[in-house]
Protein backbone atom coordinates (compact mmCIF):
# COMPACT_ATOMS: atom_id res chain seq x y z
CA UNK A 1 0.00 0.00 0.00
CA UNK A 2 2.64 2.69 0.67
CA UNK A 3 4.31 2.25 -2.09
CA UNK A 4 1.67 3.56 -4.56
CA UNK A 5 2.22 7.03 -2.57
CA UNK A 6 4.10 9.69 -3.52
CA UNK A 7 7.62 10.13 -1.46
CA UNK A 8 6.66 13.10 0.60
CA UNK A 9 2.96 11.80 1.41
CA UNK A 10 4.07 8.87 2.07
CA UNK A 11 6.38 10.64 4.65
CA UNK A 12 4.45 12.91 6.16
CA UNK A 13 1.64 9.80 6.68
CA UNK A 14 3.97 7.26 8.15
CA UNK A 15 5.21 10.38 10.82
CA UNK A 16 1.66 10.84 12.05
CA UNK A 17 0.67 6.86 12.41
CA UNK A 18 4.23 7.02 13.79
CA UNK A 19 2.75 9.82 16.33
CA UNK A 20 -0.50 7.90 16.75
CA UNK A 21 0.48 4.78 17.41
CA UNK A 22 3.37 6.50 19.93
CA UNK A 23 0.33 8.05 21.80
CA UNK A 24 -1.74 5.27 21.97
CA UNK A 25 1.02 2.74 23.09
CA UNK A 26 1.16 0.50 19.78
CA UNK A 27 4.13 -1.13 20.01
CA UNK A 28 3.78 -3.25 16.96
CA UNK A 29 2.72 -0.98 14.87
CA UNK A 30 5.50 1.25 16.35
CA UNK A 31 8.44 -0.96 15.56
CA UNK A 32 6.89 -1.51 12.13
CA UNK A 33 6.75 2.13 11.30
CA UNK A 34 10.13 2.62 12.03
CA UNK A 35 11.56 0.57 9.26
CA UNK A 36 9.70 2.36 6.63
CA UNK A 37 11.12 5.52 7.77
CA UNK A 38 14.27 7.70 8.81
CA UNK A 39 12.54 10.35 10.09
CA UNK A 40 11.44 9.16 13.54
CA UNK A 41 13.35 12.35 14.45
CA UNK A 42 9.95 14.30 13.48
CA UNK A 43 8.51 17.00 15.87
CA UNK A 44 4.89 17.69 16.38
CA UNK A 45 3.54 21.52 17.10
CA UNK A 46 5.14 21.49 20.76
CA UNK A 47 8.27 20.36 19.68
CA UNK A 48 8.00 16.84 20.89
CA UNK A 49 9.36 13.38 19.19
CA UNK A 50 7.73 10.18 19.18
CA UNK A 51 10.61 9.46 21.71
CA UNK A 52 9.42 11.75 24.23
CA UNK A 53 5.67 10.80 23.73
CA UNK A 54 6.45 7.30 24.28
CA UNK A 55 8.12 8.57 27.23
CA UNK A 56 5.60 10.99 29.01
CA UNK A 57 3.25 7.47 28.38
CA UNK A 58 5.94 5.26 30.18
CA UNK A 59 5.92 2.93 27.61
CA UNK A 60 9.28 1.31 27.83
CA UNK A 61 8.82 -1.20 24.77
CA UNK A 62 8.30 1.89 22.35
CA UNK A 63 11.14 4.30 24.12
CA UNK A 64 13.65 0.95 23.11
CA UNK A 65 12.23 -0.08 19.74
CA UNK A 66 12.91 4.14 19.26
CA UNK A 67 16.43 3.91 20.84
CA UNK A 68 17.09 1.06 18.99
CA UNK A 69 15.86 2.51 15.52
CA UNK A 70 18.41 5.58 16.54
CA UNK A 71 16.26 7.98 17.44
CA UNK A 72 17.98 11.51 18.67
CA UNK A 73 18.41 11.23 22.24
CA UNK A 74 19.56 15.02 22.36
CA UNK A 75 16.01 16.75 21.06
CA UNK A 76 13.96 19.22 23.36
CA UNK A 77 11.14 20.05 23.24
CA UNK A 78 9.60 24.07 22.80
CA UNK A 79 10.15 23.67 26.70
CA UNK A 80 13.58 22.87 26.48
């Protein structure tokens, strides 16, 4: 299915199921996300990653799929 998408839609869609699934604790669907994209890196309107989302939700299985995928470590938030 996502390969009959454009390359930038096809982007910008897999960021927000990456940010859905990240908020709704979907680890499977998390870890398969990840290997259709590079951009895990991607920020929402506050500034947060999928990283920190996972975190805030204390979902450790997402926050080490994300790690292990290579996520930046370093990003802040608008909040710093």
């Amino acid at each position: 299915m996502l390969t009959r998408i454009g390359p930038w839609y096809k982007e910008s869609l897999i960021e927000t199921l990456l940010f859905w699934a990240t908020s709704y604790n979907r680890t499977e669907l998390v870890k398969e996300l990840v290997t259709y994209t590079a951009n895990f890196n991607t920020c929402d309107g506050w500034g947060k990653t999928p990283l920190m989302v996972a975190a805030q939700n204390g979902n450790v299985q997402i926050v080490q799929a994300l790690i292990e995928a290579g996520v930046d470590l370093d990003k802040t938030d608008t909040k710093g």
